[in-house]
PDB file of N, CA and C in Angstrom:
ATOM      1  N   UNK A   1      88.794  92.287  82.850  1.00  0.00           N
ATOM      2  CA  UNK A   1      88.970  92.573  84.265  1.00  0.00           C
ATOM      3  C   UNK A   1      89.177  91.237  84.995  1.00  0.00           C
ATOM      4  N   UNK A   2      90.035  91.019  85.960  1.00  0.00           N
ATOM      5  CA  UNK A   2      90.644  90.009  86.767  1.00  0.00           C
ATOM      6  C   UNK A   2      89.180  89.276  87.041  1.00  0.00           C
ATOM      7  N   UNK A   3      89.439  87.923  87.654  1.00  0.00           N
ATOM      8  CA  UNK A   3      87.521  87.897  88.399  1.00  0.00           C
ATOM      9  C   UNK A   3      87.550  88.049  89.841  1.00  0.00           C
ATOM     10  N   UNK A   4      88.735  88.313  90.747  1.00  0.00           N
ATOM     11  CA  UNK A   4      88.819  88.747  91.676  1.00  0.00           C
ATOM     12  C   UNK A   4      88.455  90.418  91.761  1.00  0.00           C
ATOM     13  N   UNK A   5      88.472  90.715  90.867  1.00  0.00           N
ATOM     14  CA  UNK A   5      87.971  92.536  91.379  1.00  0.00           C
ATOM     15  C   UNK A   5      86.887  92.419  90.304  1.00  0.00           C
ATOM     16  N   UNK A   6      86.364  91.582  89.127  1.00  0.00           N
ATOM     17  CA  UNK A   6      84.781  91.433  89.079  1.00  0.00           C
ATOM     18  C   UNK A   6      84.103  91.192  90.750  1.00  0.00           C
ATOM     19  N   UNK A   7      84.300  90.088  91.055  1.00  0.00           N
ATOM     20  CA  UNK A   7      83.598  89.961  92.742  1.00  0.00           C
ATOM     21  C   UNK A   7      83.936  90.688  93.272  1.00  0.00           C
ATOM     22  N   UNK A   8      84.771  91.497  93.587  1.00  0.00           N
ATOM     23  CA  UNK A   8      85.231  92.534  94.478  1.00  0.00           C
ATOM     24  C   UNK A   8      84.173  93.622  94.401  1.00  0.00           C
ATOM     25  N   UNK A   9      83.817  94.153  93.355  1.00  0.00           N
ATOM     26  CA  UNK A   9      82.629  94.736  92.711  1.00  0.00           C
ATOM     27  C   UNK A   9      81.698  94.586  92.642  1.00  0.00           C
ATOM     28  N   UNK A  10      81.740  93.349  92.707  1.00  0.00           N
ATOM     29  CA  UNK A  10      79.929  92.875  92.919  1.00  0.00           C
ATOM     30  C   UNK A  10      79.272  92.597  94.379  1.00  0.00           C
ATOM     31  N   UNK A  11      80.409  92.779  95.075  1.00  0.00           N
ATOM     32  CA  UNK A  11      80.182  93.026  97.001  1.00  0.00           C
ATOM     33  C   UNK A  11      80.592  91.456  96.942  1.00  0.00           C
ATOM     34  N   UNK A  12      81.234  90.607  96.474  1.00  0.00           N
ATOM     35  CA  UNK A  12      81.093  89.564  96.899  1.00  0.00           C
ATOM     36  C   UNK A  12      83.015  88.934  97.574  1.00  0.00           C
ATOM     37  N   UNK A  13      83.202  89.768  98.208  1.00  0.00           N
ATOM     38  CA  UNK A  13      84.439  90.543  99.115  1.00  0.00           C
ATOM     39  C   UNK A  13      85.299  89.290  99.699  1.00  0.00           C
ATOM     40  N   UNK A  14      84.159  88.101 100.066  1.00  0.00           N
ATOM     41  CA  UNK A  14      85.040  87.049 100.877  1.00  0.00           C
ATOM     42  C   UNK A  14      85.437  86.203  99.542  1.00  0.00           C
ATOM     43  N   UNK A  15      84.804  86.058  98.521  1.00  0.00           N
ATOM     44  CA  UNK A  15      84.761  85.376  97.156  1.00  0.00           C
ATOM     45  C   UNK A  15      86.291  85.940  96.581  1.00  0.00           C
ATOM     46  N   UNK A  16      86.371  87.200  96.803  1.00  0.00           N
ATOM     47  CA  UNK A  16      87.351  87.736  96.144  1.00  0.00           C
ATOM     48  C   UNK A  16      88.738  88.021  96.366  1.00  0.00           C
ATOM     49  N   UNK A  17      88.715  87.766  98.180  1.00  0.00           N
ATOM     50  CA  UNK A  17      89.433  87.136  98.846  1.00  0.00           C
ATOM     51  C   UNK A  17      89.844  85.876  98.543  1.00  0.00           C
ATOM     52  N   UNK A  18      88.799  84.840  98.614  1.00  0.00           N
ATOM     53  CA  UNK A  18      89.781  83.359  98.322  1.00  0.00           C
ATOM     54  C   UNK A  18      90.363  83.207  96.869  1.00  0.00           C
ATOM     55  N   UNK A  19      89.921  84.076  96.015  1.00  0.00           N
ATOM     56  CA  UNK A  19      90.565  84.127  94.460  1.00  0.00           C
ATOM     57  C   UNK A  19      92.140  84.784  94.984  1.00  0.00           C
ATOM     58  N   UNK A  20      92.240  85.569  95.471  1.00  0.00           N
ATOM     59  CA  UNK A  20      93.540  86.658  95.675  1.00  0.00           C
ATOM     60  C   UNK A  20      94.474  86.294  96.411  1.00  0.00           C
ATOM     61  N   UNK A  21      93.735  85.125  97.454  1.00  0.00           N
ATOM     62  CA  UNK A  21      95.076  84.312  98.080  1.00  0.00           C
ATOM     63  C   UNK A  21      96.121  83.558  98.024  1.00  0.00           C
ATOM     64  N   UNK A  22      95.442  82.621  96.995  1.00  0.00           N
ATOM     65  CA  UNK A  22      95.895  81.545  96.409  1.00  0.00           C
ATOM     66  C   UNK A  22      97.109  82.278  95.127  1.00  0.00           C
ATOM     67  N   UNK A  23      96.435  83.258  94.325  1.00  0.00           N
ATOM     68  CA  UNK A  23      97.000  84.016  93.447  1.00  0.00           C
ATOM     69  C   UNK A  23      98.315  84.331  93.894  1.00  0.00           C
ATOM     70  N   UNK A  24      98.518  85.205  95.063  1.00  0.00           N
ATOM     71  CA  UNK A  24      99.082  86.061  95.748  1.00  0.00           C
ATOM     72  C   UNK A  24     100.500  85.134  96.672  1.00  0.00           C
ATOM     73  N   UNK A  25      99.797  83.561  97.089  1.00  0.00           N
ATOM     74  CA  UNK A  25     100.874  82.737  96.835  1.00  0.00           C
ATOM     75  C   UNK A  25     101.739  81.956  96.245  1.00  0.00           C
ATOM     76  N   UNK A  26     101.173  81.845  94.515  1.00  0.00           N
ATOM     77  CA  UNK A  26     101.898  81.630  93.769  1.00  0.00           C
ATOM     78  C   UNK A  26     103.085  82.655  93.345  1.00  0.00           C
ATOM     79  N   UNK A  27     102.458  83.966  93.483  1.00  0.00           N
ATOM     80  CA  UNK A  27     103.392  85.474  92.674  1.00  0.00           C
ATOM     81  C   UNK A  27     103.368  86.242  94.116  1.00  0.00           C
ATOM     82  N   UNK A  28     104.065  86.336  94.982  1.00  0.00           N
ATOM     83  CA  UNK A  28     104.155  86.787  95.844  1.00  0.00           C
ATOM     84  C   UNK A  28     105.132  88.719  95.757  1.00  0.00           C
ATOM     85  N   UNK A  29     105.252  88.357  94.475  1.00  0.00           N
ATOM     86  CA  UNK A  29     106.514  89.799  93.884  1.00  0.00           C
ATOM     87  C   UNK A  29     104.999  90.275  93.574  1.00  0.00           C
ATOM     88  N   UNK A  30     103.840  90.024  92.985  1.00  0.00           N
ATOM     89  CA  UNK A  30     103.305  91.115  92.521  1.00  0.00           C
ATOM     90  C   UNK A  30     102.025  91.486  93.402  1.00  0.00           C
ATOM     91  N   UNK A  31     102.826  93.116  93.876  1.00  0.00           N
ATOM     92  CA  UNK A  31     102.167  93.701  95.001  1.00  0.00           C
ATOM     93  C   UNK A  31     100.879  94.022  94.640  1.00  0.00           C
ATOM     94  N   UNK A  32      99.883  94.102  93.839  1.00  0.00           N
ATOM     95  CA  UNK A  32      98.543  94.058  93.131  1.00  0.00           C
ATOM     96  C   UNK A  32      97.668  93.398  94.234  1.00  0.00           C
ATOM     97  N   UNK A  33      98.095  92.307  93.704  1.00  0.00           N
ATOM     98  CA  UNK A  33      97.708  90.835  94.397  1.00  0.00           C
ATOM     99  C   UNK A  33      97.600  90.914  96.215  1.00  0.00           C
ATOM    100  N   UNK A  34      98.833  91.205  96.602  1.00  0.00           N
ATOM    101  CA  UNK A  34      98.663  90.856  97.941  1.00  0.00           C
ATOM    102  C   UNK A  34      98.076  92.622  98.776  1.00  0.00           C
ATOM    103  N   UNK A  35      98.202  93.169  97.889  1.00  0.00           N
ATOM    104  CA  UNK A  35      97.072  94.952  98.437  1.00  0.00           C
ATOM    105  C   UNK A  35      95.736  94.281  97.869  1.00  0.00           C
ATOM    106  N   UNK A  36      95.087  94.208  96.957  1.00  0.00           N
ATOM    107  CA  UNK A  36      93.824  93.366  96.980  1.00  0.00           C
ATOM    108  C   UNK A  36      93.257  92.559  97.930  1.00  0.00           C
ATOM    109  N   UNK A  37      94.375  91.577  98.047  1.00  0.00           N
ATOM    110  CA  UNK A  37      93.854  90.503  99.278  1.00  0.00           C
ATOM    111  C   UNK A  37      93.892  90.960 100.518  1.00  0.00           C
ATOM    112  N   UNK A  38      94.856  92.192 100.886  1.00  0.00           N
ATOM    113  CA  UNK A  38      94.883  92.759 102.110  1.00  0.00           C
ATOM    114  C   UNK A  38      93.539  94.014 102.508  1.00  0.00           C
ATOM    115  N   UNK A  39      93.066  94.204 100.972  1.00  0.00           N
ATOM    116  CA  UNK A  39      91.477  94.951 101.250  1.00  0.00           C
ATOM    117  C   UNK A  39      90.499  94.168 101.688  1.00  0.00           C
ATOM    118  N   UNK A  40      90.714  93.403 100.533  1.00  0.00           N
ATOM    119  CA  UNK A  40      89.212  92.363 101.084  1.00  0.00           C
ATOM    120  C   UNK A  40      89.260  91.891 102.327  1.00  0.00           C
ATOM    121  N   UNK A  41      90.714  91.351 102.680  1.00  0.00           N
ATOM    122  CA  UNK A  41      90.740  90.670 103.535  1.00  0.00           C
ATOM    123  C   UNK A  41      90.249  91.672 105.078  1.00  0.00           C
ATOM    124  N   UNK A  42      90.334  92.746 105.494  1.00  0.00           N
ATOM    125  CA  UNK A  42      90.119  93.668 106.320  1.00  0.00           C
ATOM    126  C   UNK A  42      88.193  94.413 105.891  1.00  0.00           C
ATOM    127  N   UNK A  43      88.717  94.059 104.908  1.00  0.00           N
ATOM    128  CA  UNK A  43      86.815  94.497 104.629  1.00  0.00           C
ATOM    129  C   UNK A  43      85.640  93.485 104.869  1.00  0.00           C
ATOM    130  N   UNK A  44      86.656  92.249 104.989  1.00  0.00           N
ATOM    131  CA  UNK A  44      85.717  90.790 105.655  1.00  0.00           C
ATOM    132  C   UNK A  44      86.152  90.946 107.427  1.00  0.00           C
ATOM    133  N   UNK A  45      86.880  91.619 107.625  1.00  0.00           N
ATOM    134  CA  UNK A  45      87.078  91.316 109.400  1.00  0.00           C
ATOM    135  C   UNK A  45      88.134  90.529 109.571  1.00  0.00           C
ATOM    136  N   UNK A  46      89.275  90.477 108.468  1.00  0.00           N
ATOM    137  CA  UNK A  46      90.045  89.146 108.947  1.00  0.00           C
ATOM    138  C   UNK A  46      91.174  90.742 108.745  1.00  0.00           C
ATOM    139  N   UNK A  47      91.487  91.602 109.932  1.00  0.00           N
ATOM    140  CA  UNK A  47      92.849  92.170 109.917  1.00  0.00           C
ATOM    141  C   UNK A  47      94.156  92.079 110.747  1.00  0.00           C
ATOM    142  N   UNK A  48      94.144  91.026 111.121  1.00  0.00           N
ATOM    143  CA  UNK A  48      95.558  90.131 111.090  1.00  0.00           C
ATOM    144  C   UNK A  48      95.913  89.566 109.948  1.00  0.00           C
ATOM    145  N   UNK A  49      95.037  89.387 109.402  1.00  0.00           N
ATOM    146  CA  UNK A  49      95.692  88.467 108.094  1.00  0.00           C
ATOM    147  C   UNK A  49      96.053  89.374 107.051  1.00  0.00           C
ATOM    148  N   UNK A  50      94.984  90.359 107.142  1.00  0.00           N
ATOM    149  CA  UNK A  50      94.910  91.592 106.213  1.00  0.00           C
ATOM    150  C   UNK A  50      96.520  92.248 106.462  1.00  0.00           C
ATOM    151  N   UNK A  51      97.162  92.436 107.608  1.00  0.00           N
ATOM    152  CA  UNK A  51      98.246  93.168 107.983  1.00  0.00           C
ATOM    153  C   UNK A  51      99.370  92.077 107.225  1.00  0.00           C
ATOM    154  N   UNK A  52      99.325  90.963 107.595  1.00  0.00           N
ATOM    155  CA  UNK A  52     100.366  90.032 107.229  1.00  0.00           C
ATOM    156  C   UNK A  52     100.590  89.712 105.783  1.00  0.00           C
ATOM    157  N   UNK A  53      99.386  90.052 104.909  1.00  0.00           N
ATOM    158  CA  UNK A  53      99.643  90.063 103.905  1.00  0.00           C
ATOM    159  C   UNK A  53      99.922  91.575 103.287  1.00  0.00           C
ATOM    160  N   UNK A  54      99.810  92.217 103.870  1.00  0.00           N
ATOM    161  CA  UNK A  54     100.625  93.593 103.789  1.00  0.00           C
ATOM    162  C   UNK A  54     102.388  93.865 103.823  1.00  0.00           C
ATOM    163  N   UNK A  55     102.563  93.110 105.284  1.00  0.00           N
ATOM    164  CA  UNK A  55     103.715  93.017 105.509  1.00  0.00           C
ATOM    165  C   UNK A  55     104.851  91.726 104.830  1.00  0.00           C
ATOM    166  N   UNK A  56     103.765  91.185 104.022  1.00  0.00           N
ATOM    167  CA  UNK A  56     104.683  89.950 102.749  1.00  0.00           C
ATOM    168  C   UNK A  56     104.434  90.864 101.795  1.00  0.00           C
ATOM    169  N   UNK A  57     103.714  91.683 100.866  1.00  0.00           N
ATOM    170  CA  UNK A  57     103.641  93.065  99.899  1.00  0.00           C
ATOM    171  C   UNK A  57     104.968  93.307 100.023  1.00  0.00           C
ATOM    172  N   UNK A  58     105.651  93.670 101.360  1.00  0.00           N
ATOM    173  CA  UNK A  58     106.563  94.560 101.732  1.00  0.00           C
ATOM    174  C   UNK A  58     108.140  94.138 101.216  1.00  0.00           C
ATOM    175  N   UNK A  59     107.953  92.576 101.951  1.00  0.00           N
ATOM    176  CA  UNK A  59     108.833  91.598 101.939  1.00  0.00           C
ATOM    177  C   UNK A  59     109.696  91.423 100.502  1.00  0.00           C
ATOM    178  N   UNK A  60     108.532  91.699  99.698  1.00  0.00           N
ATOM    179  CA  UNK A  60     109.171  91.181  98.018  1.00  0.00           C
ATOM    180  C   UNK A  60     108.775  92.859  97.082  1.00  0.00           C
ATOM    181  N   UNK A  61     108.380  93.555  97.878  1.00  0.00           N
ATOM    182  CA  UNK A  61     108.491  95.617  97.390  1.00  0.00           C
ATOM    183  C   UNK A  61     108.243  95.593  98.684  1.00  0.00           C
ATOM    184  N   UNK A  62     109.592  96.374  99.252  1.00  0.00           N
ATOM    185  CA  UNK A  62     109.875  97.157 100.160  1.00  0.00           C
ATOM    186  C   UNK A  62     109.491  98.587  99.633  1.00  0.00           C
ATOM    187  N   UNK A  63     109.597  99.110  98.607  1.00  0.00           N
ATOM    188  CA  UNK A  63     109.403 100.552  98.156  1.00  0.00           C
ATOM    189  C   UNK A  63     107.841 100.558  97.415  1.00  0.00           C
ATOM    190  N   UNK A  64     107.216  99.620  97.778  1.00  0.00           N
ATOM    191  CA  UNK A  64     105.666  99.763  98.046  1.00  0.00           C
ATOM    192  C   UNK A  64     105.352 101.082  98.747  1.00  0.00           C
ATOM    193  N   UNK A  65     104.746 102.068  98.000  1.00  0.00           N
ATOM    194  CA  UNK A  65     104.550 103.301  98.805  1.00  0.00           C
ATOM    195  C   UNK A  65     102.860 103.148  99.818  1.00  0.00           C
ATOM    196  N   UNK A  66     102.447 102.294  98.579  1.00  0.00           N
ATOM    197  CA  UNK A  66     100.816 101.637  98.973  1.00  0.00           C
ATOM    198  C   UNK A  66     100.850 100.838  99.969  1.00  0.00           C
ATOM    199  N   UNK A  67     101.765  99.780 100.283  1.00  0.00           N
ATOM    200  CA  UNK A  67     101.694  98.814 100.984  1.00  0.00           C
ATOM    201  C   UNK A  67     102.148  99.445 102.560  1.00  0.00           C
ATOM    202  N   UNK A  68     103.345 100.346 102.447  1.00  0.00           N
ATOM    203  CA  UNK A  68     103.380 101.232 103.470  1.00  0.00           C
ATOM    204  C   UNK A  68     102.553 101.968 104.022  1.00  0.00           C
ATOM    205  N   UNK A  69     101.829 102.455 103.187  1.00  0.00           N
ATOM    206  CA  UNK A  69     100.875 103.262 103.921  1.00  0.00           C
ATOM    207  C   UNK A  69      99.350 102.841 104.406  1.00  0.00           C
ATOM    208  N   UNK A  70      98.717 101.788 103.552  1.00  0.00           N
ATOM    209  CA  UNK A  70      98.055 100.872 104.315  1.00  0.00           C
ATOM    210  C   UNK A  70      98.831 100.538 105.888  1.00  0.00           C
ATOM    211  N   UNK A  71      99.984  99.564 105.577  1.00  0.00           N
ATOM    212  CA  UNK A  71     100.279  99.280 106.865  1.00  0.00           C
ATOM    213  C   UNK A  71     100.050 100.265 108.318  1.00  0.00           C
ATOM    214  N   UNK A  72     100.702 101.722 107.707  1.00  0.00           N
ATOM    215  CA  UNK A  72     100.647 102.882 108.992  1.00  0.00           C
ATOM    216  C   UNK A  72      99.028 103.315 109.284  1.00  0.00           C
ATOM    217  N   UNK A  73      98.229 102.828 108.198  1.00  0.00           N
ATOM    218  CA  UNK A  73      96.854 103.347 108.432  1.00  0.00           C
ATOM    219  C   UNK A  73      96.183 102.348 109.761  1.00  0.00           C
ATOM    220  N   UNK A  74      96.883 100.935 109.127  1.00  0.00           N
ATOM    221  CA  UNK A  74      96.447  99.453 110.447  1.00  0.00           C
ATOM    222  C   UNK A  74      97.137 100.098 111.492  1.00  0.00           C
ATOM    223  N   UNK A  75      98.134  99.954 111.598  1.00  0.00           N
ATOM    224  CA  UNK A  75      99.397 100.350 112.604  1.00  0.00           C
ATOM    225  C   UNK A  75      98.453 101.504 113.494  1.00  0.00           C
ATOM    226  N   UNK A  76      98.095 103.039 113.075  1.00  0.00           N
ATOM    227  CA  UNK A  76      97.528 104.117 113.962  1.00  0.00           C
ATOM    228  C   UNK A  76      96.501 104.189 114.482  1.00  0.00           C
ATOM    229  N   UNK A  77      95.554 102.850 113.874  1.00  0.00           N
ATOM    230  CA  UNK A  77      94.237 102.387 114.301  1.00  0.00           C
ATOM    231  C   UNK A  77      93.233 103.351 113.051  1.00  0.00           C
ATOM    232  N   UNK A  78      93.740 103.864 112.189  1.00  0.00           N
ATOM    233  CA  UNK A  78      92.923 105.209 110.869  1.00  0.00           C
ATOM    234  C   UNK A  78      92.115 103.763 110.375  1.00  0.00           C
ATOM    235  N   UNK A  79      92.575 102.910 110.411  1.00  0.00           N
ATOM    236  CA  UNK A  79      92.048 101.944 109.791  1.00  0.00           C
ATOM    237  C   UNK A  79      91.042 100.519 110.374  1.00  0.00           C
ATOM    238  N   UNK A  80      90.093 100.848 110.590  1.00  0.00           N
ATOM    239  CA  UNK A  80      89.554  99.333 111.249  1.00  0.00           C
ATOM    240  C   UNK A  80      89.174  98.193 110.475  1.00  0.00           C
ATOM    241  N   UNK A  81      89.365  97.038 110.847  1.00  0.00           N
ATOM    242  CA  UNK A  81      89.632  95.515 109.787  1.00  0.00           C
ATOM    243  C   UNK A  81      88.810  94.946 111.269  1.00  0.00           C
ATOM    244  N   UNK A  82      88.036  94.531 111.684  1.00  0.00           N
ATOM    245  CA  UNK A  82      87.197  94.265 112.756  1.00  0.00           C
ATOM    246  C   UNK A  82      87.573  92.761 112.946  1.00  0.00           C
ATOM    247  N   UNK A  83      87.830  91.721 113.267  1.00  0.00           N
ATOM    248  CA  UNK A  83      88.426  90.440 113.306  1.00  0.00           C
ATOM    249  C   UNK A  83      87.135  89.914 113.982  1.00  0.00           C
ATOM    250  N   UNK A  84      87.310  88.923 112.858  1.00  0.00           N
ATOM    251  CA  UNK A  84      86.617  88.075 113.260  1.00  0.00           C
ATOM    252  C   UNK A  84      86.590  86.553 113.949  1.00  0.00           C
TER     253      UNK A  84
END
């Protein structure tokens, strides 16, 4: 198992975040990576960042069905990412 979704699992959410970022800017094609970082990242309070790395998901899979629909969940407010 990745060690970003070991910590992810172990509640340790902001940990698993800074593993997924860095990741997520080397391989920016693999949408895994940047939907991971866009959970944690909204499950820590950071959902601007959480959205933007949604909307780079998009950038490199447009036919992200996941990444779309996260986005419309931020987008309708279904979704709260509390900013911090």
């Amino acid at each position: 198992m990745p060690l970003g979704l070991i910590e992810a699992d172990a509640g340790n959410i902001d940990r698993a975040a800074a593993l997924w970022k860095p990741a997520f800017e080397r391989a920016p094609g693999r949408s895994s990576l940047g939907i991971n970082l866009a959970r944690a990242l909204c499950l820590s309070g950071h959902g601007e960042e959480s959205k933007r790395a949604i909307e780079r998901v998009l950038e490199f899979n447009p036919d992200s069905s996941t990444a779309r629909g996260m986005l419309k969940q931020l987008e309708r407010g279904e979704v709260k990412c509390e900013d911090k």
